[in-house]
PDB file of N, CA and C in Angstrom:
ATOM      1  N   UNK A   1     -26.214 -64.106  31.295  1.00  0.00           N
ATOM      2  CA  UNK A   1     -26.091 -63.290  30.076  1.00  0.00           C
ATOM      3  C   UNK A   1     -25.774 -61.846  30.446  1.00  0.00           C
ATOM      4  N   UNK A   2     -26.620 -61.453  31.503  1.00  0.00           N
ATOM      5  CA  UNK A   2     -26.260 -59.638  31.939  1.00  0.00           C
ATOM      6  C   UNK A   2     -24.820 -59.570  32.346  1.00  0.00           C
ATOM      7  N   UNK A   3     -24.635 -60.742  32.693  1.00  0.00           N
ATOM      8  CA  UNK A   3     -23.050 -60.683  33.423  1.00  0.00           C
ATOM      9  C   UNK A   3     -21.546 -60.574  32.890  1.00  0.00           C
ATOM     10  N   UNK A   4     -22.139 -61.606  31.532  1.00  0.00           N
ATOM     11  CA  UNK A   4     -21.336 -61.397  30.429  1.00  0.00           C
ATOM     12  C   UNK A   4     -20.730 -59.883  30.004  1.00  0.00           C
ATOM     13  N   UNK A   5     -22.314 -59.260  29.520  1.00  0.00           N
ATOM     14  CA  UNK A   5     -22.398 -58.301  29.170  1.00  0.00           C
ATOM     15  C   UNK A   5     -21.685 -57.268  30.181  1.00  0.00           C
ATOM     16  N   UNK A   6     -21.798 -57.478  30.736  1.00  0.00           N
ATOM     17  CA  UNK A   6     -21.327 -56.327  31.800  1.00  0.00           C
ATOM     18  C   UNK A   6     -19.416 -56.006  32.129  1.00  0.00           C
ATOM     19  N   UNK A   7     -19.329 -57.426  31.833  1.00  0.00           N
ATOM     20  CA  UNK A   7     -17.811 -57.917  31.154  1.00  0.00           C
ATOM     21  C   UNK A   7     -17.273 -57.261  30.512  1.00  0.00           C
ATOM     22  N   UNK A   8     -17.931 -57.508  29.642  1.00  0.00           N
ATOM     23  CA  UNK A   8     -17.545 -56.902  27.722  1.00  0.00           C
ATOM     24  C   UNK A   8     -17.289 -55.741  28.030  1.00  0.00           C
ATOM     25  N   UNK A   9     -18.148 -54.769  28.736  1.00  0.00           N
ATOM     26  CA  UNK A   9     -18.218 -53.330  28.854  1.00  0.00           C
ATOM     27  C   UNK A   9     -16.946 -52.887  29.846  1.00  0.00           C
ATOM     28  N   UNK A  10     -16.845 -53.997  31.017  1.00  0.00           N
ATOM     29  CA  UNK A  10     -16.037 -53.215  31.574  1.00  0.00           C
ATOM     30  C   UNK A  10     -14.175 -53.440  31.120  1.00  0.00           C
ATOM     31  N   UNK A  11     -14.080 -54.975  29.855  1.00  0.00           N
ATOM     32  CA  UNK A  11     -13.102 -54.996  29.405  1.00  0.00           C
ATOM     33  C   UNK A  11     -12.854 -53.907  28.610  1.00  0.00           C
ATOM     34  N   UNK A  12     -13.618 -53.193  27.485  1.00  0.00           N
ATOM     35  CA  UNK A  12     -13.688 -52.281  26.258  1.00  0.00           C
ATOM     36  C   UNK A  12     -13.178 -50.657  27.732  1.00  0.00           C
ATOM     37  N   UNK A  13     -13.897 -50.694  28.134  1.00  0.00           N
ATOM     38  CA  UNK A  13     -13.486 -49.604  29.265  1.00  0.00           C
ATOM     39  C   UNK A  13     -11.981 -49.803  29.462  1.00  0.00           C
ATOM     40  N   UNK A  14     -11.652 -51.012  30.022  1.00  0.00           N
ATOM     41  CA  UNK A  14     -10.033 -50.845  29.997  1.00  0.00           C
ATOM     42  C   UNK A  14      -9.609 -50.766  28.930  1.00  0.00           C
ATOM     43  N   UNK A  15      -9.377 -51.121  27.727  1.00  0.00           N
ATOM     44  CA  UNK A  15      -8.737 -51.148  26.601  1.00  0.00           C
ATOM     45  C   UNK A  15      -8.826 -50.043  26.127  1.00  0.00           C
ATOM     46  N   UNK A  16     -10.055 -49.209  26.497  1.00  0.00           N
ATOM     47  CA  UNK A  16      -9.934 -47.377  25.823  1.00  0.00           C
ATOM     48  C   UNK A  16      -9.063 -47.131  27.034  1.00  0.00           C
ATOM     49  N   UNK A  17      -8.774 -46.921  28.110  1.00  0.00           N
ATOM     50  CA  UNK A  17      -8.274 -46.534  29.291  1.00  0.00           C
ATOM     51  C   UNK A  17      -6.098 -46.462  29.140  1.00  0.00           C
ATOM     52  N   UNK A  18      -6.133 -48.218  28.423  1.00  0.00           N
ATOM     53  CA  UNK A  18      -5.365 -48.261  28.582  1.00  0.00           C
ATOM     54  C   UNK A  18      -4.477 -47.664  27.142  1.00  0.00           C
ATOM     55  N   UNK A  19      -5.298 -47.492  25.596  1.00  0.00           N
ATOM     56  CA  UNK A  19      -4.963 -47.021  25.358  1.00  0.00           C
ATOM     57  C   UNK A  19      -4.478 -45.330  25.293  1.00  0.00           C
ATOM     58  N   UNK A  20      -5.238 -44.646  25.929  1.00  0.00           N
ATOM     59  CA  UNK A  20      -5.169 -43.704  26.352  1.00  0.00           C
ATOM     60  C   UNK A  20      -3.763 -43.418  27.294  1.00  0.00           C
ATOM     61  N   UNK A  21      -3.919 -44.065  27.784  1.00  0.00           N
ATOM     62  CA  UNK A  21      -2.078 -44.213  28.683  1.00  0.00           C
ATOM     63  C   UNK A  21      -0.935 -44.092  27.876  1.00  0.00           C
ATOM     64  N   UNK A  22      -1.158 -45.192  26.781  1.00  0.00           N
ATOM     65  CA  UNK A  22      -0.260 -45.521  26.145  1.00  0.00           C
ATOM     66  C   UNK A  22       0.531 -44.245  25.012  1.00  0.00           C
ATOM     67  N   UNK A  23      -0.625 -43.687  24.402  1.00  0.00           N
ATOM     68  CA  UNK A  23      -0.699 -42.558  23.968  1.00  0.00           C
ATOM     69  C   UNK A  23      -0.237 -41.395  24.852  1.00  0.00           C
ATOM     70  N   UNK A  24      -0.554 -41.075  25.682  1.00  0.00           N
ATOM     71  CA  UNK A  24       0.135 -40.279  26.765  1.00  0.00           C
ATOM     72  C   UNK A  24       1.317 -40.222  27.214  1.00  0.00           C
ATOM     73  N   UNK A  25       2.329 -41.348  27.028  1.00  0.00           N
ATOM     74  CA  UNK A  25       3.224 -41.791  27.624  1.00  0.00           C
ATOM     75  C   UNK A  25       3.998 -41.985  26.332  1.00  0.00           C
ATOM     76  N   UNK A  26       3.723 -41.266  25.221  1.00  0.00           N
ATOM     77  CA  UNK A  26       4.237 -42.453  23.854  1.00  0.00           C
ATOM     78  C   UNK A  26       5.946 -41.676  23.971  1.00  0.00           C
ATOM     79  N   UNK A  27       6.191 -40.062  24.286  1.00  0.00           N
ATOM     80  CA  UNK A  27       7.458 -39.670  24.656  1.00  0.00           C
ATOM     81  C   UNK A  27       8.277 -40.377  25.578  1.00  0.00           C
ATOM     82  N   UNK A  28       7.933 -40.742  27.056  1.00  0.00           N
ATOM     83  CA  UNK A  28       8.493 -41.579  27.572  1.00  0.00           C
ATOM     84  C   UNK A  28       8.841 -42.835  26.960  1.00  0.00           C
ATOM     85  N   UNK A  29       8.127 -44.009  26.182  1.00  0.00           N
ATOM     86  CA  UNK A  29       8.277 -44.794  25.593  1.00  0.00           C
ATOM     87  C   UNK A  29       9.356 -44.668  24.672  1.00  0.00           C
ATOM     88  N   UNK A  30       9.378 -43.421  23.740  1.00  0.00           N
ATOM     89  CA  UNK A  30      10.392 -43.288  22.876  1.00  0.00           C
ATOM     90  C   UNK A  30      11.808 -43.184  23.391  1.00  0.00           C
ATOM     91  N   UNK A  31      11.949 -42.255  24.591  1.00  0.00           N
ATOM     92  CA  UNK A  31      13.174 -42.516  25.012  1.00  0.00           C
ATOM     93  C   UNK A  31      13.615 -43.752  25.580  1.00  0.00           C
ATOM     94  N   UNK A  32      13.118 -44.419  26.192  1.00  0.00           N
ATOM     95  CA  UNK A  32      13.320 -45.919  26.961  1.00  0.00           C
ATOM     96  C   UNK A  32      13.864 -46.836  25.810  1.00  0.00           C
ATOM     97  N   UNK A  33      13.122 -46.579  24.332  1.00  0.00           N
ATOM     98  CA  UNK A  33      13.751 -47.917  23.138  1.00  0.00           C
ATOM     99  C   UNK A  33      15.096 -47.228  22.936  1.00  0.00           C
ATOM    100  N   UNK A  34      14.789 -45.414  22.606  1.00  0.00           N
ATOM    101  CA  UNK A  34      16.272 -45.323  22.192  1.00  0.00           C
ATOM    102  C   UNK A  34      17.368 -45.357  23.077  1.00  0.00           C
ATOM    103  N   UNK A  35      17.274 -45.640  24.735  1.00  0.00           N
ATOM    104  CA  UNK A  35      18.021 -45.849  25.288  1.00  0.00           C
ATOM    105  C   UNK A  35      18.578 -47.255  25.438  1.00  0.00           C
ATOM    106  N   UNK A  36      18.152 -48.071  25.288  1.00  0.00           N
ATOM    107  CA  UNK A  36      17.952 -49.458  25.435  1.00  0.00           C
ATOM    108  C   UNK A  36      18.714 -49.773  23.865  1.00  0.00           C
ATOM    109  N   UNK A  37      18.497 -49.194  23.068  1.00  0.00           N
ATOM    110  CA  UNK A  37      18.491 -49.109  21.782  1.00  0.00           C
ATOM    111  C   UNK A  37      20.272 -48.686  21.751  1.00  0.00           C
ATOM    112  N   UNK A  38      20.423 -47.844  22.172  1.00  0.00           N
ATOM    113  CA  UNK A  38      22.015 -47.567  21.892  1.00  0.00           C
ATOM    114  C   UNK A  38      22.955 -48.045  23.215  1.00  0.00           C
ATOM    115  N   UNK A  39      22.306 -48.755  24.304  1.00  0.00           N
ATOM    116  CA  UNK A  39      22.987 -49.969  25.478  1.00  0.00           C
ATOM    117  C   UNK A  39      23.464 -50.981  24.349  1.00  0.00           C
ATOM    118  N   UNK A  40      22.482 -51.987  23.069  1.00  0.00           N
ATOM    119  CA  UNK A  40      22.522 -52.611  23.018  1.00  0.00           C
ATOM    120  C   UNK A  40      23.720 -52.620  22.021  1.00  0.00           C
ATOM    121  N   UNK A  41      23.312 -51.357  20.994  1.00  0.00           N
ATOM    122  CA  UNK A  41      24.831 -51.391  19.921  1.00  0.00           C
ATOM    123  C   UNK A  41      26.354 -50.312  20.698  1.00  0.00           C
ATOM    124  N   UNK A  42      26.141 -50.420  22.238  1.00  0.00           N
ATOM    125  CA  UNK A  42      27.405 -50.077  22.766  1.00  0.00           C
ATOM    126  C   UNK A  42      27.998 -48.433  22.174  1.00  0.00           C
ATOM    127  N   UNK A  43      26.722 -47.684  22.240  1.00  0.00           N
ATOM    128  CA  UNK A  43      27.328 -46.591  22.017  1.00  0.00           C
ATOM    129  C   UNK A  43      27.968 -45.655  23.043  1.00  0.00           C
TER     130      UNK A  43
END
């Protein structure tokens, strides 16, 4: 049961972690679709 628990905590730890990245990075992200984004309609 502690082990479980200890799980839980250290999954929720990544998932704040990783959102935090994601958020951080959300400029990079934006350019990558709109680049990808105008490869695909051949601009």
């Amino acid at each position: 049961m502690d082990l479980i628990f200890i799980f839980k905590i250290i999954v929720v730890i990544g998932i704040i972690v990783g959102l935090y990245a994601i958020i951080r990075n959300l400029d990079i992200i934006k350019i990558i679709l709109i680049y990808f984004k105008d490869k695909l309609l051949g601009k």
